[in-house]
N, C-alpha and C. Protein backbone atom coordinates (compact mmCIF):
# COMPACT_ATOMS: atom_id res chain seq x y z
N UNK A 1 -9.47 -12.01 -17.90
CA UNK A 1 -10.50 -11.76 -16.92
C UNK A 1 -11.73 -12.57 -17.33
N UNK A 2 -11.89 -13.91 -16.98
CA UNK A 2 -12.46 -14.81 -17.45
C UNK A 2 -14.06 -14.74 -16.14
N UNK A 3 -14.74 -14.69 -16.60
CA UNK A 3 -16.53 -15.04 -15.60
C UNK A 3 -16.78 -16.01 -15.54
N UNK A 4 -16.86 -16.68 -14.72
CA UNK A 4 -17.07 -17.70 -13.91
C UNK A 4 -18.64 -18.03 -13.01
N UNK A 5 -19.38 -18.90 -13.24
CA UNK A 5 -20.26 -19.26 -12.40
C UNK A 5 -19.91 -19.76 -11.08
N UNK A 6 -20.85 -20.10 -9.97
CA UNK A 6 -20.27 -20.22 -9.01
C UNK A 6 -19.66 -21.46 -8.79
N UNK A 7 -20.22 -22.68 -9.71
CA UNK A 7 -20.18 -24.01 -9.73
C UNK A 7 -18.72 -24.07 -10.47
N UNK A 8 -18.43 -23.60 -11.73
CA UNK A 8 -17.34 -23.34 -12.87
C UNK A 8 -15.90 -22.81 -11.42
N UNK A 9 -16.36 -22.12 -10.86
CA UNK A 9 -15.54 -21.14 -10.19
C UNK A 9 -14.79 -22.09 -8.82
N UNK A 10 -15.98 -23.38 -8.66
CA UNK A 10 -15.55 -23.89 -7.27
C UNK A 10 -14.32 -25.61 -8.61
N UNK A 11 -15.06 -25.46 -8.99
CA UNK A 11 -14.17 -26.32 -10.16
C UNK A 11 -12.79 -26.08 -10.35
N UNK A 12 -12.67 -24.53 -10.99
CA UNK A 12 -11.54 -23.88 -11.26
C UNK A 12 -10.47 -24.27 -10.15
N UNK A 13 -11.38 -24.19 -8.92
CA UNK A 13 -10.23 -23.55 -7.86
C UNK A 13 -10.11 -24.96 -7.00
N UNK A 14 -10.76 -26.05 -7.27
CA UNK A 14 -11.06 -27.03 -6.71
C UNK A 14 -11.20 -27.27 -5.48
N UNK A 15 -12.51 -26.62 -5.14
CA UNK A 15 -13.29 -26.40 -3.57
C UNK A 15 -14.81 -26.49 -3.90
N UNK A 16 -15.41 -26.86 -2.74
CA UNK A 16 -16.82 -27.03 -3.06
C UNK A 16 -17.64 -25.91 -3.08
N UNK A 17 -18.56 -26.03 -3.90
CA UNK A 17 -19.43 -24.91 -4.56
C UNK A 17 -19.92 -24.13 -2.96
N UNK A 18 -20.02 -25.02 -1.62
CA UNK A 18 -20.39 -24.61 -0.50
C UNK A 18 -19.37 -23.22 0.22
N UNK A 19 -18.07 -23.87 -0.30
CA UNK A 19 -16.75 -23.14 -0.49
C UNK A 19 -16.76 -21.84 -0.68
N UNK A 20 -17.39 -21.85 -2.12
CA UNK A 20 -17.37 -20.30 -2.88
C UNK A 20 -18.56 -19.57 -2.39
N UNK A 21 -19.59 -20.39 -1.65
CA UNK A 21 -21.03 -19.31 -1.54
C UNK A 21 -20.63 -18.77 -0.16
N UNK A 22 -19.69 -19.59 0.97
CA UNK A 22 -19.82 -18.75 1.98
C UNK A 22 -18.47 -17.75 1.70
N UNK A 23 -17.68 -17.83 0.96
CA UNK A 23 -16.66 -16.57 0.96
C UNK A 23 -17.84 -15.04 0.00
N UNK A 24 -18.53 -15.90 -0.67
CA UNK A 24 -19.70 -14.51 -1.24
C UNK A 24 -20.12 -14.14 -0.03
N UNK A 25 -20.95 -15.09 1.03
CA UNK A 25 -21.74 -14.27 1.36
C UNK A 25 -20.69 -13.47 2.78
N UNK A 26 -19.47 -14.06 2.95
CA UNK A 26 -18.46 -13.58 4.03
C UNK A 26 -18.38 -12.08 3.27
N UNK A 27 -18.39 -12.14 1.66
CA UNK A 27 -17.55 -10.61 1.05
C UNK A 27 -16.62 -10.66 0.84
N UNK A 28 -15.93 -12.18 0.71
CA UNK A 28 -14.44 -12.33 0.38
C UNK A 28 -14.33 -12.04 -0.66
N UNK A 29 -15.67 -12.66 -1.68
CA UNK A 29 -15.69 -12.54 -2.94
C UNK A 29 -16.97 -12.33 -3.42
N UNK A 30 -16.64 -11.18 -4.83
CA UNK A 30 -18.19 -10.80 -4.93
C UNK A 30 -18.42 -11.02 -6.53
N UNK A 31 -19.75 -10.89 -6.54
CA UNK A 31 -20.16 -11.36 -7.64
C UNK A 31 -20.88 -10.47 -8.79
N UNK A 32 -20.62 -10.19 -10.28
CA UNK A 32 -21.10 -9.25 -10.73
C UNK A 32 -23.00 -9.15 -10.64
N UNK A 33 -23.15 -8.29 -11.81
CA UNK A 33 -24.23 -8.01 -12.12
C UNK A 33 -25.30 -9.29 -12.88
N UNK A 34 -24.39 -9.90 -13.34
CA UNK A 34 -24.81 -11.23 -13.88
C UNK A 34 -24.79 -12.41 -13.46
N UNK A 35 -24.27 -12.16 -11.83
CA UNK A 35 -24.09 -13.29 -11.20
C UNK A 35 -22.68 -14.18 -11.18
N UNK A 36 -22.08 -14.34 -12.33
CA UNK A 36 -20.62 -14.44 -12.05
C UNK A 36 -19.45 -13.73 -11.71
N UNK A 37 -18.60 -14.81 -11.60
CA UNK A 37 -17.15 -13.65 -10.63
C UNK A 37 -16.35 -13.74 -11.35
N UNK A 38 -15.22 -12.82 -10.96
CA UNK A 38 -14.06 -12.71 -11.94
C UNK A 38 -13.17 -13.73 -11.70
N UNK A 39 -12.19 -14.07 -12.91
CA UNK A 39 -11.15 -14.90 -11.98
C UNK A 39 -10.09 -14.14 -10.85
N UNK A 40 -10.04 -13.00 -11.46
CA UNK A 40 -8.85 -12.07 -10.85
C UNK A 40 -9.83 -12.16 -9.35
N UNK A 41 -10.68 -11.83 -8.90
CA UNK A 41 -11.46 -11.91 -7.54
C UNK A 41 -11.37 -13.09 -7.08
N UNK A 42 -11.12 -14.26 -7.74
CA UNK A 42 -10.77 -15.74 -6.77
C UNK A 42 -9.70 -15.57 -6.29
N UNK A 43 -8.60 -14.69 -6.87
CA UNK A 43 -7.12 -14.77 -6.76
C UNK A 43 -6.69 -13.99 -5.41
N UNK A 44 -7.37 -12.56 -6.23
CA UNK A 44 -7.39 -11.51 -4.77
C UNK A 44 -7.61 -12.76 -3.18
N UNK A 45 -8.86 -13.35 -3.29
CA UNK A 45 -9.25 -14.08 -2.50
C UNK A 45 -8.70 -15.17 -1.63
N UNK A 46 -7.44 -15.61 -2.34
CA UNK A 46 -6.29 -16.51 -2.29
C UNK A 46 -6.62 -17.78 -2.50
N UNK A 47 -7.73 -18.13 -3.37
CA UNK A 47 -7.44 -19.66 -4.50
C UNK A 47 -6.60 -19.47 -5.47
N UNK A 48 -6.32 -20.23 -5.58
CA UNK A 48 -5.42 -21.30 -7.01
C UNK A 48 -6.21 -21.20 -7.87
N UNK A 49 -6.33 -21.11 -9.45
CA UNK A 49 -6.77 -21.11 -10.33
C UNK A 49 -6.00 -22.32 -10.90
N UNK A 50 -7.24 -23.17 -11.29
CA UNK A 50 -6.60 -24.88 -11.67
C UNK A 50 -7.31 -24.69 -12.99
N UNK A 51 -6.68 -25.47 -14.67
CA UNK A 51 -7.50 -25.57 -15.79
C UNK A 51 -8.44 -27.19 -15.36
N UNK A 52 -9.61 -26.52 -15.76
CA UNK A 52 -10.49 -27.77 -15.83
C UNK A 52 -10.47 -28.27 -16.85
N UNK A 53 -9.78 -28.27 -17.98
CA UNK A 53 -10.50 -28.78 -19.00
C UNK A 53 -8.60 -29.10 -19.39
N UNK A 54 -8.56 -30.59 -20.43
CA UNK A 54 -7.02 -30.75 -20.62
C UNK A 54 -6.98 -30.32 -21.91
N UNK A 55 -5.70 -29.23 -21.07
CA UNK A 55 -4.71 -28.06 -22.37
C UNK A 55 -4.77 -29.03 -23.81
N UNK A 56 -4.56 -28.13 -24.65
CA UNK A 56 -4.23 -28.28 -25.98
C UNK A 56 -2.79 -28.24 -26.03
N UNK A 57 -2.12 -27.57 -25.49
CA UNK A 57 -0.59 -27.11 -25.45
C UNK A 57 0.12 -28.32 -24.73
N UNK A 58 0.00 -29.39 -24.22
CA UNK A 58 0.39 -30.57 -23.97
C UNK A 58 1.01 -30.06 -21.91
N UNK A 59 0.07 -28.90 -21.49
CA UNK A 59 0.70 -28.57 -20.59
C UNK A 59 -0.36 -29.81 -19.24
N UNK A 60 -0.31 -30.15 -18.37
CA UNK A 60 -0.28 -31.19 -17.69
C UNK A 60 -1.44 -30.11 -16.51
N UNK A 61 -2.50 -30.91 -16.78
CA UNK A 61 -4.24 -30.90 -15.93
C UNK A 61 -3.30 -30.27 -14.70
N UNK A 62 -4.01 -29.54 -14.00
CA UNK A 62 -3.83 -29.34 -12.10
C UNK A 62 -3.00 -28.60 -12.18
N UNK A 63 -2.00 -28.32 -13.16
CA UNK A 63 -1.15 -26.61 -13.53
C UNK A 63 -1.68 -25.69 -13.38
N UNK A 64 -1.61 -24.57 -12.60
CA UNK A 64 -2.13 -23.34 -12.15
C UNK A 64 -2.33 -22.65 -13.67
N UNK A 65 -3.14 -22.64 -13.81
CA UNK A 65 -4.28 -21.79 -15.27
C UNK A 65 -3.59 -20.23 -15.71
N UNK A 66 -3.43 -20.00 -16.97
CA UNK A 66 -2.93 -18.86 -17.02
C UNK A 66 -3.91 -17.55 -16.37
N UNK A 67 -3.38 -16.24 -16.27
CA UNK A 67 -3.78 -15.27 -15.95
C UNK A 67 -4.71 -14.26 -16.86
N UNK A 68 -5.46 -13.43 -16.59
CA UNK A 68 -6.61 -12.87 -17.71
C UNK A 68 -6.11 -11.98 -18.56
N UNK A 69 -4.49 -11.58 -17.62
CA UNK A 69 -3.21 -10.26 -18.00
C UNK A 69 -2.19 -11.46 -19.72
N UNK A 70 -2.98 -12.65 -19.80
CA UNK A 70 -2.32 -13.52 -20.72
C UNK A 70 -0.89 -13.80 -20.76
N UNK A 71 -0.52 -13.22 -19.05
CA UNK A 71 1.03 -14.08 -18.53
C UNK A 71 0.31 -15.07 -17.88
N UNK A 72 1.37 -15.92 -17.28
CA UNK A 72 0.88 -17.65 -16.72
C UNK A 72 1.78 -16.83 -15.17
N UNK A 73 0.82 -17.46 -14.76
CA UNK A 73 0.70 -17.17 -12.72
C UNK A 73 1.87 -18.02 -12.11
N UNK A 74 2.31 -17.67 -10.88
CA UNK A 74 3.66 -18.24 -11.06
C UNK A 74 3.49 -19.52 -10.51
N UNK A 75 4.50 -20.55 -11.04
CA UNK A 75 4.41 -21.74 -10.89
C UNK A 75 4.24 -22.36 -9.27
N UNK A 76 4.47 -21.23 -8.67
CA UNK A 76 4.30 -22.08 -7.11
C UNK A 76 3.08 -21.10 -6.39
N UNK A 77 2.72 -22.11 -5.89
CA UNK A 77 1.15 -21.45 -4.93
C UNK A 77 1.73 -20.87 -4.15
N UNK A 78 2.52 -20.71 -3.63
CA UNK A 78 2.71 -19.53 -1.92
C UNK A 78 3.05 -18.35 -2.80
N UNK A 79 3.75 -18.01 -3.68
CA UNK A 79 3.48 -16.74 -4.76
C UNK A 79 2.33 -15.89 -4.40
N UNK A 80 1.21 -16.59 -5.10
CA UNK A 80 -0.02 -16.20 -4.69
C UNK A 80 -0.51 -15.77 -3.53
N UNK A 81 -0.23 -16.28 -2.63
CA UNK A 81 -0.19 -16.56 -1.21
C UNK A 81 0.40 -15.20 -0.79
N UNK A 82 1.79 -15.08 -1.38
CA UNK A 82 2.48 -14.13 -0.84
C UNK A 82 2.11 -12.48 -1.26
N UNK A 83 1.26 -12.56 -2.71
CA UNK A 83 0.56 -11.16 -3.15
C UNK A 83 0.06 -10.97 -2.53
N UNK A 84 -1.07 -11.81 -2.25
CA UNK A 84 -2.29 -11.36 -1.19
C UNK A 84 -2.30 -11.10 0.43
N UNK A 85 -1.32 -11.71 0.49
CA UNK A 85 -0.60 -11.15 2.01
C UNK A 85 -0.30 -9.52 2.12
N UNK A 86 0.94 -9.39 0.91
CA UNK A 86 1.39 -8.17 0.66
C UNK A 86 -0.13 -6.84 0.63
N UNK A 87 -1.03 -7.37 -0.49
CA UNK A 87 -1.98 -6.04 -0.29
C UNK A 87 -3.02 -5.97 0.84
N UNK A 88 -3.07 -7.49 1.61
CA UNK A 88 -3.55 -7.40 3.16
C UNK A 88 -2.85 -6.28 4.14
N UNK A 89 -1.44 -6.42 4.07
CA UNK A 89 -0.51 -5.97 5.14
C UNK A 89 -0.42 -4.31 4.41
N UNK A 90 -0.89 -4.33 3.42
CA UNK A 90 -1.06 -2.35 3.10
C UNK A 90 -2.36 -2.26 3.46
N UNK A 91 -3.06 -3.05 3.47
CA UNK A 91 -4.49 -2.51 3.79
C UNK A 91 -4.81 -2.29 5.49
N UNK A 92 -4.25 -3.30 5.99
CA UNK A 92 -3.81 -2.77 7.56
C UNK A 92 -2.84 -1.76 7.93
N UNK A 93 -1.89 -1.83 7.21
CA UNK A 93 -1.40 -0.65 7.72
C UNK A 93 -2.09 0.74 7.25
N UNK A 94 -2.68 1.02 6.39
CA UNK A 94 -3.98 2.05 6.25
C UNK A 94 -4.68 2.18 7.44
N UNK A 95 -5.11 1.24 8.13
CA UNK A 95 -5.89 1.07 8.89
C UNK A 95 -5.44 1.40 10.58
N UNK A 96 -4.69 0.91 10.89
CA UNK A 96 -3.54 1.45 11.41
C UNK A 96 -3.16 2.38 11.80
N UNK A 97 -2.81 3.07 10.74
CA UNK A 97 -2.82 4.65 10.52
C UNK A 97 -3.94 5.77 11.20
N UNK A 98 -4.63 5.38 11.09
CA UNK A 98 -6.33 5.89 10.78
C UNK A 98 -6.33 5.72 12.32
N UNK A 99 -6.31 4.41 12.78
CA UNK A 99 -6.54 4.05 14.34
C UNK A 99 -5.84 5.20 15.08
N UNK A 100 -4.23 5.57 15.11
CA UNK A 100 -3.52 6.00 15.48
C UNK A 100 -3.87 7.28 15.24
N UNK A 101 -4.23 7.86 14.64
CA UNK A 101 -4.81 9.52 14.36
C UNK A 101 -5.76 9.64 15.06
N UNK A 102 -7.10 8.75 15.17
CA UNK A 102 -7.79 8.56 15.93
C UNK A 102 -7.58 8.71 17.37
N UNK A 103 -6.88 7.88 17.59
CA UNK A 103 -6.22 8.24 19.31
C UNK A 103 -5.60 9.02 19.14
N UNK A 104 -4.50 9.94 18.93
CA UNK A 104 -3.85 10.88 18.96
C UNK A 104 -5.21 12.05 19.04
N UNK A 105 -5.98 12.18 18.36
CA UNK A 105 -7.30 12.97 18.29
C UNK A 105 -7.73 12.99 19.82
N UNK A 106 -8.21 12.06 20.08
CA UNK A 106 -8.66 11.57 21.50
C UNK A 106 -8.22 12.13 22.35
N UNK A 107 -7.06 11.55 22.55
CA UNK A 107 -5.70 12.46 23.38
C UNK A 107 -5.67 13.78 23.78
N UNK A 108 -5.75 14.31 22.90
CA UNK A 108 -5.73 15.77 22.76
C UNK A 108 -6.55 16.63 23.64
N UNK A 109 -6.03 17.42 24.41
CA UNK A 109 -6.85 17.89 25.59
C UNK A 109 -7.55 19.27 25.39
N UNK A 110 -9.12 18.47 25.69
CA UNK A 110 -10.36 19.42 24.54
C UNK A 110 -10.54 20.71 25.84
N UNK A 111 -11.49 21.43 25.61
CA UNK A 111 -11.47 23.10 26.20
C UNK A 111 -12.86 22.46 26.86
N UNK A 112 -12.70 22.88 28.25
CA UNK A 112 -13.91 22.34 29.62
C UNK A 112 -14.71 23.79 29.08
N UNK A 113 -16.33 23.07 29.14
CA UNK A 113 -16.75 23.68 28.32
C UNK A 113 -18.03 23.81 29.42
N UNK A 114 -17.93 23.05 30.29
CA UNK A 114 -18.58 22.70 31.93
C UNK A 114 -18.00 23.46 32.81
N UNK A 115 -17.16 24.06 33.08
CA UNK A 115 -16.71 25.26 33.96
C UNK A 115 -17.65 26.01 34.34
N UNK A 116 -18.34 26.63 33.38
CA UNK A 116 -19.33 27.60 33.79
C UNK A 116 -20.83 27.14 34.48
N UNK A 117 -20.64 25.98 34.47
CA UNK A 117 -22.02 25.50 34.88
C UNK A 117 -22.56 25.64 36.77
N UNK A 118 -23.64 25.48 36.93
CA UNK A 118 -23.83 25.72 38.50
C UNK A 118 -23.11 24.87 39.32
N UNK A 119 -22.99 24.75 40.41
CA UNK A 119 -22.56 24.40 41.28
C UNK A 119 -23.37 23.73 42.29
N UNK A 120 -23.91 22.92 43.19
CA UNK A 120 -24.59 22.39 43.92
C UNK A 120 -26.24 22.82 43.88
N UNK A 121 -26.79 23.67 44.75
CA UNK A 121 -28.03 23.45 44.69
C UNK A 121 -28.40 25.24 44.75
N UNK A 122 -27.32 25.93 44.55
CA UNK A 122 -27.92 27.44 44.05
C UNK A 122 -28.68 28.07 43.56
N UNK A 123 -28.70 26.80 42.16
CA UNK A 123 -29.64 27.81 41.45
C UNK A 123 -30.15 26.54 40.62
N UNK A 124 -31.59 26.91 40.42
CA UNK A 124 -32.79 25.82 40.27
C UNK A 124 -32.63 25.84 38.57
N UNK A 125 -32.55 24.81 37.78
CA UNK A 125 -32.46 25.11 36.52
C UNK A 125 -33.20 24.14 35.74
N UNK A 126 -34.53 23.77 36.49
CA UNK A 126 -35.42 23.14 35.94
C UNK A 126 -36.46 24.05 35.46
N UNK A 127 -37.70 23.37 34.97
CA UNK A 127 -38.73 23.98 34.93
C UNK A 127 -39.01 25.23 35.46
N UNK A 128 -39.20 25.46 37.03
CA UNK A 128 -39.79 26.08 37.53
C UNK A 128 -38.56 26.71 38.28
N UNK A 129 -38.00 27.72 37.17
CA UNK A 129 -36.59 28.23 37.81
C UNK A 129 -36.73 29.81 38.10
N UNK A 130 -38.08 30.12 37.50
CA UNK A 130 -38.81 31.64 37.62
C UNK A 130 -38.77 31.18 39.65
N UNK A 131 -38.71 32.20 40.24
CA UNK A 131 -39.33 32.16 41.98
C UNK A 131 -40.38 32.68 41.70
N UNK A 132 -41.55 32.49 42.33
CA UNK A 132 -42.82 32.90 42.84
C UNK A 132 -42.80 33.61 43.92
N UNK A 133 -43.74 34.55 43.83
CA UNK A 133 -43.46 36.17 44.74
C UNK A 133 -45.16 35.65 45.65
């Protein structure tokens, strides 16, 4: 779980720093208390995590960067692609859910609660509903 500046972060993921400020200010991605982001929050987000800097381990620049969990992320980008889909498509269907209760709520046929009320011009129910003698 590596912190990242916003500049470091548009590097990482190789997009422009313009890139990363409008997914902040969209809420795609947020930023701590100190101003940097997590890497795991670029990911959620659906960038690529690229090493900027060339491995020691003889592993080859533009290789998707290991993970903060210190497993290595899987070798193909639609992977990624395909997590973040997956906890999109639970988060709608939450949502979903919620909608559908909602209308079913709606639906539901409430108790006339206006029945008792007057009827045309019987009875005066303004102000001046006392008669004067």
């Amino acid at each position: 779980m590596a912190k990242l500046t916003p500049s470091e972060a548009a590097r990482a993921t190789r997009t422009s720093r313009k890139t990363i400020y409008r997914r902040i200010e969209a809420g795609r991605v947020t930023r701590g208390p100190d101003g940097r982001i997590d890497t795991d929050e670029l990911v959620r987000a659906g960038f690529t995590l690229y090493q900027t800097a060339q491995p020691a381990t003889g592993q080859e620049e533009g290789t998707p960067a290991a993970t903060s969990n210190g497993g290595v992320q899987n070798s193909h980008p639609l992977a990624q692609v395909i997590a973040v889909l997956e906890r999109e498509r639970e988060a709608l269907l939450a949502q979903l859910a919620a909608a559908e209760e909602r209308e079913r709520v709606a639906r539901e046929p409430k108790p006339c609660c206006y029945s008792s009320w007057p009827r045309g011009n019987s009875h005066n129910w303004g102000p001046d509903h006392r008669q004067t003698q």
